[in-house]
N, C-alpha and C. Protein backbone atom coordinates (compact mmCIF):
# COMPACT_ATOMS: atom_id res chain seq x y z
N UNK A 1 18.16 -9.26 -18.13
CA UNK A 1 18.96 -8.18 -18.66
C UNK A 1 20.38 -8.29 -18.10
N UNK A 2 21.15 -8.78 -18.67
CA UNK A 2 22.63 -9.06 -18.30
C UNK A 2 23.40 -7.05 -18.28
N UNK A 3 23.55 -6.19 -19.45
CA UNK A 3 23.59 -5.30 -18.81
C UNK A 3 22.64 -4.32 -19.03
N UNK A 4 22.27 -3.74 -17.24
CA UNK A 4 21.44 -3.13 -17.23
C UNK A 4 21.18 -1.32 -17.24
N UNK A 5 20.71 -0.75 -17.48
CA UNK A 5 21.07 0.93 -18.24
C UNK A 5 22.08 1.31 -16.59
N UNK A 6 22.58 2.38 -16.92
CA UNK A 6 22.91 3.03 -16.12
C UNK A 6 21.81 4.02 -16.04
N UNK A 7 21.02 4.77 -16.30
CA UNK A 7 19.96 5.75 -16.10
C UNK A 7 18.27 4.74 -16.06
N UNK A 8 17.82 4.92 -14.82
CA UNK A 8 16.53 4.27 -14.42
C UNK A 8 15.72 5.15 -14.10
N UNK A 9 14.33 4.83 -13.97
CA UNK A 9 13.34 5.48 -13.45
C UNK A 9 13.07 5.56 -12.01
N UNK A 10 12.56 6.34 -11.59
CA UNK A 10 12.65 6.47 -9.81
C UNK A 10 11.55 5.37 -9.27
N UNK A 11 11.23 4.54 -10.03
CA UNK A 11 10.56 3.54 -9.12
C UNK A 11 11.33 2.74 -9.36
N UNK A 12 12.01 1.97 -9.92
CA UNK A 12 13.37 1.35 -10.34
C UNK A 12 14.00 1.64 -9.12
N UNK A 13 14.63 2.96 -9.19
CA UNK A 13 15.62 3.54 -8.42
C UNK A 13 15.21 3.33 -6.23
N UNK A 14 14.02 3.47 -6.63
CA UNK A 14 13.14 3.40 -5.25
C UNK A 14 13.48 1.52 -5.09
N UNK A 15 13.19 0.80 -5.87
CA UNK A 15 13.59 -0.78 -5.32
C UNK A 15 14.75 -1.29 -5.35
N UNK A 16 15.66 -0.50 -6.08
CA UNK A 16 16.75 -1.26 -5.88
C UNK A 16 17.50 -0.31 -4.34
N UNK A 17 17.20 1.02 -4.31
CA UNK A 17 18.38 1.57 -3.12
C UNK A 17 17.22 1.44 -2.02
N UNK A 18 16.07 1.52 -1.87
CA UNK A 18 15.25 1.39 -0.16
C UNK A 18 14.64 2.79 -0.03
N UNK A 19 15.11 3.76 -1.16
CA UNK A 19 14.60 5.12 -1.39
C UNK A 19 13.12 5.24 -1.70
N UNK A 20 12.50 5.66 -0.63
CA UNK A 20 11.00 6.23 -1.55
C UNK A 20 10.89 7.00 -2.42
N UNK A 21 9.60 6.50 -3.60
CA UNK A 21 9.47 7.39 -4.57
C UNK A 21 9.55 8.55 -4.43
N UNK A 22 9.04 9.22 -3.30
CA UNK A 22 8.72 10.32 -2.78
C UNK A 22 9.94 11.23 -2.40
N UNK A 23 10.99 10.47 -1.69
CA UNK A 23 12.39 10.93 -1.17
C UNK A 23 13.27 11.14 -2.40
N UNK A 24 13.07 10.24 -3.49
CA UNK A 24 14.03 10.73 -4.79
C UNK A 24 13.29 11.94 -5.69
N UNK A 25 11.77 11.99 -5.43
CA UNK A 25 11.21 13.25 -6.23
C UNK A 25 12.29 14.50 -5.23
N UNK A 26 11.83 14.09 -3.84
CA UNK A 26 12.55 15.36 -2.68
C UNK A 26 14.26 16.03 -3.38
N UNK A 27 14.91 15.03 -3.46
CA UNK A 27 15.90 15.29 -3.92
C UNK A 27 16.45 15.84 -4.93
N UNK A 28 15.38 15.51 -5.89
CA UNK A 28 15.59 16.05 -7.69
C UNK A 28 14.98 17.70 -7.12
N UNK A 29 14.02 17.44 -6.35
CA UNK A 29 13.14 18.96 -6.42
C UNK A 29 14.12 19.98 -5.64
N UNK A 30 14.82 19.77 -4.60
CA UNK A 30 15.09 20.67 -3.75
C UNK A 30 16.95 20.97 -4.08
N UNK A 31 17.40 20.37 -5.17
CA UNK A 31 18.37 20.60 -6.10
C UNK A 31 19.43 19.56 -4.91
N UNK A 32 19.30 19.04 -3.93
CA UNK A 32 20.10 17.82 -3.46
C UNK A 32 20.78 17.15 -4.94
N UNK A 33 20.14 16.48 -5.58
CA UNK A 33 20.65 16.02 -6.55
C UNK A 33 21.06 17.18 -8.04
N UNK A 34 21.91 17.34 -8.72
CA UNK A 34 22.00 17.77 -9.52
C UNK A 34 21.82 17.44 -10.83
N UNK A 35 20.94 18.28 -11.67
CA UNK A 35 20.12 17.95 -12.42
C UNK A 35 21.67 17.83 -13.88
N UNK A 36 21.30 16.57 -14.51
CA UNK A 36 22.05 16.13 -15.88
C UNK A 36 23.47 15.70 -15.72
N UNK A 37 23.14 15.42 -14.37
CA UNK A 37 24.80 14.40 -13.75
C UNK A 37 24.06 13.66 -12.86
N UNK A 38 23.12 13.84 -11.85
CA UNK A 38 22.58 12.50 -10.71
C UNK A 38 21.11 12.57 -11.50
N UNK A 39 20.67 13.78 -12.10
CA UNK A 39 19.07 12.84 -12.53
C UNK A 39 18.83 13.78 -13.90
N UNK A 40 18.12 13.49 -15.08
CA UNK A 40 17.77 14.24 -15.91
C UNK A 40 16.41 13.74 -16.48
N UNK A 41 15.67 14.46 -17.15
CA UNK A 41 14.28 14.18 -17.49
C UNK A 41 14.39 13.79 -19.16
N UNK A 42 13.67 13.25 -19.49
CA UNK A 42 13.83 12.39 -20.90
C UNK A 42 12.64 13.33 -21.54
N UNK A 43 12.79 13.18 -23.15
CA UNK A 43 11.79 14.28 -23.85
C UNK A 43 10.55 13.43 -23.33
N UNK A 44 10.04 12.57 -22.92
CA UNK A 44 8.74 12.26 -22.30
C UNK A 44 8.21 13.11 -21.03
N UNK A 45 9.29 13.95 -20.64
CA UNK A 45 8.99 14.10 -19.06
C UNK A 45 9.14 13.72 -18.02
N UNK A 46 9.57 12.20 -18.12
CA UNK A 46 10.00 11.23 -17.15
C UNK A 46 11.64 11.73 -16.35
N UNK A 47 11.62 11.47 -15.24
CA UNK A 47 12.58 11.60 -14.53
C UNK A 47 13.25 10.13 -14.75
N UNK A 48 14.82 10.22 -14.74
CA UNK A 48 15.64 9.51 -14.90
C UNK A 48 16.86 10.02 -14.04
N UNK A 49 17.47 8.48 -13.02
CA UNK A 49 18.49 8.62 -12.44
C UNK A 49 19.32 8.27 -12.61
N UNK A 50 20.72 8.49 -12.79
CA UNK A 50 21.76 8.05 -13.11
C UNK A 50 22.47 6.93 -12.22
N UNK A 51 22.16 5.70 -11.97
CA UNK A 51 23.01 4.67 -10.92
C UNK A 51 24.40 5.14 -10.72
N UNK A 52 25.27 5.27 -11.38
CA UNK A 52 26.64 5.59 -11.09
C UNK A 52 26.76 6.41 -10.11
N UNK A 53 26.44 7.88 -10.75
CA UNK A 53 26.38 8.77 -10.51
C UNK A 53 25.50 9.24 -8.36
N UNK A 54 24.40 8.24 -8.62
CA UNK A 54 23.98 7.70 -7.56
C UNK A 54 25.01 7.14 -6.36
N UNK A 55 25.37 6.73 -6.81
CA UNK A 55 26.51 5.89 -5.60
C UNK A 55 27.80 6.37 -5.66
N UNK A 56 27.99 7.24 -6.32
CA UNK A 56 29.48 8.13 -5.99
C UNK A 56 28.48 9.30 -5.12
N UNK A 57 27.18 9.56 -5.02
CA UNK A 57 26.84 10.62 -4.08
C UNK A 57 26.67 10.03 -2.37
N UNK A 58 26.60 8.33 -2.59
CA UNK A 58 25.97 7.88 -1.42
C UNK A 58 27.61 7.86 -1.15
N UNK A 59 28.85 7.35 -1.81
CA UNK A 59 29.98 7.33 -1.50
C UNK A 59 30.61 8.40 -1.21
N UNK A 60 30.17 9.44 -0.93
CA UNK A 60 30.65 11.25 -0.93
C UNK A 60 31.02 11.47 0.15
N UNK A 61 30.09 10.82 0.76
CA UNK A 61 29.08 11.26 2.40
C UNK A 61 28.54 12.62 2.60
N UNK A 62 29.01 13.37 1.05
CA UNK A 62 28.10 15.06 1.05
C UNK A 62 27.10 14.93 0.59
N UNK A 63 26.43 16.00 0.38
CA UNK A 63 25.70 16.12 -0.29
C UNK A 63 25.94 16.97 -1.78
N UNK A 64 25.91 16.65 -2.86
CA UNK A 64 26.07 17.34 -4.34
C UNK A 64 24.62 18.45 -4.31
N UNK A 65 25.29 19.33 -4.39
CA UNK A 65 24.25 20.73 -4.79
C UNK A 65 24.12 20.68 -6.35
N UNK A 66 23.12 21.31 -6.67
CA UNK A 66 23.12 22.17 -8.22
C UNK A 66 23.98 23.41 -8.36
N UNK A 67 24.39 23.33 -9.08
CA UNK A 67 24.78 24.55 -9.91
C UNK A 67 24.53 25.35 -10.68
């Protein structure tokens, strides 16, 4: 895949950053991440993370709340 989505699934997301599955559910759940800019759910239900969006939060050094 030469280019690859910007929005992945959290096991995706879990191998490429060192994040456990478990630590990116933590984040979506406890509103750390903000929902439909760092992660949004697809009409399947599936959680989806935004890479970009991902690494301008690791580049922050804050933490992004919900709103």
């Amino acid at each position: 895949m030469s280019n690859p989505s910007r929005w992945v699934l959290i096991n995706r997301l879990a191998e490429i950053t060192g994040y456990s599955e478990d630590a990116v559910r933590h984040k979506v759940k406890n509103g750390t991440w903000s929902q439909g800019r760092i992660w949004r759910k697809a009409p399947d239900g599936r959680i989806f993370v935004n890479l970009e969006e991902f690494e301008r939060w690791v580049e922050s050094g804050r933490q992004l709340a919900a709103h």
